[in-house]
C-alpha atoms as a PDB file:
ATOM      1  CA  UNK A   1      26.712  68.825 -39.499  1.00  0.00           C
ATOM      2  CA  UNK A   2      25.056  71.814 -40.945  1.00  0.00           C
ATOM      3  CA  UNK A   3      23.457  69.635 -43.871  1.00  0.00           C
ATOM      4  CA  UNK A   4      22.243  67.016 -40.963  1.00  0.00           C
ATOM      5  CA  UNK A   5      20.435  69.804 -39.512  1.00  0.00           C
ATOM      6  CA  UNK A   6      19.350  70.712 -42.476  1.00  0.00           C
ATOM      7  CA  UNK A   7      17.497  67.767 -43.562  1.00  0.00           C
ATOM      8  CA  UNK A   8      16.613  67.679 -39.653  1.00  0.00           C
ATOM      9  CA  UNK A   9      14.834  70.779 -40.113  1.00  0.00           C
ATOM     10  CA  UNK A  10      12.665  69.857 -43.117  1.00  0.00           C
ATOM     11  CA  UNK A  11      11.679  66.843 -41.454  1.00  0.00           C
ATOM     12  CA  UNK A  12      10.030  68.950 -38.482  1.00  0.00           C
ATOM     13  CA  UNK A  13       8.751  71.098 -40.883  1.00  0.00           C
ATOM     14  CA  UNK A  14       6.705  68.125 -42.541  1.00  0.00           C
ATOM     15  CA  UNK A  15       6.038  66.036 -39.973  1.00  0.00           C
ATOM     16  CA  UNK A  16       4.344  69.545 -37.958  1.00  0.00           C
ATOM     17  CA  UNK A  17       2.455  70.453 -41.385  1.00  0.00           C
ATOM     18  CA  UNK A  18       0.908  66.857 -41.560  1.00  0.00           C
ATOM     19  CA  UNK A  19      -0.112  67.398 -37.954  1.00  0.00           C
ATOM     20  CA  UNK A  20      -1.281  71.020 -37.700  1.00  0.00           C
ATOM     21  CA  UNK A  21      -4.272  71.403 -36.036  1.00  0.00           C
ATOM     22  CA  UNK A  22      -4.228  74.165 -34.150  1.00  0.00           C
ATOM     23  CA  UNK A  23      -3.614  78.478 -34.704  1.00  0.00           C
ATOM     24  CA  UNK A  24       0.101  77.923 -32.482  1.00  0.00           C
ATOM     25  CA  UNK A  25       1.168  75.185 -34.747  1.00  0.00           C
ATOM     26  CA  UNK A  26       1.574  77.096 -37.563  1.00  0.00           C
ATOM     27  CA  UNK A  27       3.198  79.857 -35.682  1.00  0.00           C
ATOM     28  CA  UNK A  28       5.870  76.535 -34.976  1.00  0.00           C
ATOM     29  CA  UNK A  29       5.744  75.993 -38.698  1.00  0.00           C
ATOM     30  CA  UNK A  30       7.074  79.625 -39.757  1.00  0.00           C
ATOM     31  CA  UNK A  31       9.183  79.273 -37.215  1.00  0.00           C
ATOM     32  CA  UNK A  32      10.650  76.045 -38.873  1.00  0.00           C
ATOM     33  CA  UNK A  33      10.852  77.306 -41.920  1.00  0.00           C
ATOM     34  CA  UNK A  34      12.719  80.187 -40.749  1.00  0.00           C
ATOM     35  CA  UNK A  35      15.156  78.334 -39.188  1.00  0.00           C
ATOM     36  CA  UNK A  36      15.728  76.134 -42.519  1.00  0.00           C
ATOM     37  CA  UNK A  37      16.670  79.165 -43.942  1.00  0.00           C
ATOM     38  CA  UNK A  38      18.870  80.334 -41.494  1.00  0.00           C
ATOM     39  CA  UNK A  39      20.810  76.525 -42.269  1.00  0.00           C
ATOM     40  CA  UNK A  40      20.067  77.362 -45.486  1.00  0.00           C
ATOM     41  CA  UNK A  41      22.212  80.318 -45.190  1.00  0.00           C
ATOM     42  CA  UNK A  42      25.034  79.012 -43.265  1.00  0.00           C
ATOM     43  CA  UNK A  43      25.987  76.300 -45.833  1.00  0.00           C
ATOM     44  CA  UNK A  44      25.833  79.452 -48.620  1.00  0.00           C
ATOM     45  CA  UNK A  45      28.339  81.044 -46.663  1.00  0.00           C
ATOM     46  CA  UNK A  46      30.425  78.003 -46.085  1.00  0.00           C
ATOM     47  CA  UNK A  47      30.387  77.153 -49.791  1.00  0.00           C
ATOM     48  CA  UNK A  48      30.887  81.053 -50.308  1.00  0.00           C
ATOM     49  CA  UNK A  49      34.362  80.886 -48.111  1.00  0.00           C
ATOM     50  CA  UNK A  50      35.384  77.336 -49.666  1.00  0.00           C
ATOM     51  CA  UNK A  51      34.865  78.351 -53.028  1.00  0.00           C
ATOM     52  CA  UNK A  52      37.241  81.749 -52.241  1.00  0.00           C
ATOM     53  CA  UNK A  53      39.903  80.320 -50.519  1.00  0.00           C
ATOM     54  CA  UNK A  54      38.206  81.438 -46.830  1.00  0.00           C
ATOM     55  CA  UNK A  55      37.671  84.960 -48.181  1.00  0.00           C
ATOM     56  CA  UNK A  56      33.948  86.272 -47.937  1.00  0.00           C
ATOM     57  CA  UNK A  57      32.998  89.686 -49.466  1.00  0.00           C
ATOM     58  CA  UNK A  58      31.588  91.755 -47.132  1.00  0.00           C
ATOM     59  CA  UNK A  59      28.754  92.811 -48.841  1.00  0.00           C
ATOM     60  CA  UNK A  60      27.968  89.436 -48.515  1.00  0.00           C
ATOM     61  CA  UNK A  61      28.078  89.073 -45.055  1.00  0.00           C
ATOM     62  CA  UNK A  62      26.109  92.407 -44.599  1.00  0.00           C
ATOM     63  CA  UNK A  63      23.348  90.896 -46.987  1.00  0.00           C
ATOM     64  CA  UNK A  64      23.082  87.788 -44.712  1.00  0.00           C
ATOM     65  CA  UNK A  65      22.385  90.491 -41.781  1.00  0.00           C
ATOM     66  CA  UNK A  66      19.910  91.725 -43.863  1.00  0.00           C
ATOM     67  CA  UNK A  67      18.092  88.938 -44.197  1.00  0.00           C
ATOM     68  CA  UNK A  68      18.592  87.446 -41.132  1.00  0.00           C
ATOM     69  CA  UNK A  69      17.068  90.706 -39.466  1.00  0.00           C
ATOM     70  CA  UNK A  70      14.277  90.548 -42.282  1.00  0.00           C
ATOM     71  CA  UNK A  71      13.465  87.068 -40.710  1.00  0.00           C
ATOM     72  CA  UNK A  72      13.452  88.226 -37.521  1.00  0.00           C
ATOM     73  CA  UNK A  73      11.395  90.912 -38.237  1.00  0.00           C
ATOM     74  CA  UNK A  74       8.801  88.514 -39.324  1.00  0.00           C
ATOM     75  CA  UNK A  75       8.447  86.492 -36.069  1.00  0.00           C
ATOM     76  CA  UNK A  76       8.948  89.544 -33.475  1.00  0.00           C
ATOM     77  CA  UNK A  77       6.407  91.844 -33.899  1.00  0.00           C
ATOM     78  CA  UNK A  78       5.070  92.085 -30.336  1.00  0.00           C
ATOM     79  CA  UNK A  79       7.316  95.073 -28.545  1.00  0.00           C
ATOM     80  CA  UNK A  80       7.242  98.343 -30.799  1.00  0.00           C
ATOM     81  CA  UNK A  81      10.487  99.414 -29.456  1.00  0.00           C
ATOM     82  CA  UNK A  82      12.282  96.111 -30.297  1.00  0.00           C
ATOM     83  CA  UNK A  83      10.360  96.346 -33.696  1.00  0.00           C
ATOM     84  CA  UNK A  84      11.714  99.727 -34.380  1.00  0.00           C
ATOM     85  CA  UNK A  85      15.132  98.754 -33.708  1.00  0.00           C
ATOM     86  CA  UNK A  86      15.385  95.786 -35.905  1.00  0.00           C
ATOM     87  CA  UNK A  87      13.947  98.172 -38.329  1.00  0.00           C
ATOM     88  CA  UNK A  88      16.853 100.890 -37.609  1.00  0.00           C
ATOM     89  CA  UNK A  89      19.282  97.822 -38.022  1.00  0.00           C
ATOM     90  CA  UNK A  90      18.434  96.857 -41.590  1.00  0.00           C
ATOM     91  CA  UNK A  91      18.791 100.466 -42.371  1.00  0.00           C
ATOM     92  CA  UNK A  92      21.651 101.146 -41.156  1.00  0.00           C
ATOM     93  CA  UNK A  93      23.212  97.938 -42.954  1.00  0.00           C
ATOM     94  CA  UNK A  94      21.712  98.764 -45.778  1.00  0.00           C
ATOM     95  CA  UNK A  95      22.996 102.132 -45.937  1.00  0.00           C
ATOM     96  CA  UNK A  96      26.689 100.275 -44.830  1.00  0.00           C
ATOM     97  CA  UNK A  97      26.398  97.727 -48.383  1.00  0.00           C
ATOM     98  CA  UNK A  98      25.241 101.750 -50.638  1.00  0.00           C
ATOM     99  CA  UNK A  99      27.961 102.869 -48.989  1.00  0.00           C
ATOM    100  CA  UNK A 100      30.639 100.057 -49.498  1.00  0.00           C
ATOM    101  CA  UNK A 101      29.324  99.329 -53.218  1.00  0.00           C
ATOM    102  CA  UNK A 102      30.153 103.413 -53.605  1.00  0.00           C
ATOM    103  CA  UNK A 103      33.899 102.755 -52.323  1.00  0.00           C
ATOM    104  CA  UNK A 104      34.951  99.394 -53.835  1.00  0.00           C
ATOM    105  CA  UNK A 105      32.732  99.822 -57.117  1.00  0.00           C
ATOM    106  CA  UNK A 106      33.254 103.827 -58.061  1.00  0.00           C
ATOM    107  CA  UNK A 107      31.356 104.224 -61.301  1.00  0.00           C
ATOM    108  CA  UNK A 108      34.012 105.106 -64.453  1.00  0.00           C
ATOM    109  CA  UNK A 109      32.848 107.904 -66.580  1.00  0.00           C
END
């Protein structure tokens, strides 16, 4: 299913680039492509937990949050509050992956 909506997705995305004509429609079109990553990202982690035996580092995961908030970040910029947030978000799960690498990956002198 996720691959159908996949493909789904670049279709919109073409068929709206071929017909932008207006400012909103390429507002539609980063928000297409955004949500052909977000796909994009699904099957990686499906693939990820197939590939492991259904067992998906959590770095990983916290990396998808990342980059999911990253996205987000780039669509929602119209409330400063919600802006700061999402900001204080990818922090915070970036300090979270520092902080796990430190535990699971001590360096050996």
């Amino acid at each position: 299913m996720i691959i159908f909506f996949l493909f789904r997705e670049v279709y919109y995305m073409l068929e709206m680039t071929i017909r932008a004509e207006t400012s909103s429609a390429y507002y539609k079109i980063l928000d297409s492509i955004l949500s052909f990553f977000i796909f994009f990202e699904f099957l990686t982690l499906i693939l990820t937990s197939i590939r492991h035996k259904g067992h998906v580092s959590l770095i990983f995961l916290l990396s998808l949050g990342v980059t999911a908030l990253i996205r987000v970040l780039l669509i929602y910029h119209d409330n400063l509050i919600g802006v700061l947030a999402i900001s204080c978000s990818i922090l915070i799960l970036i300090v979270g992956i520092i902080v796990l690498k430190k535990i699971h990956f001590p360096r050996r002198q």
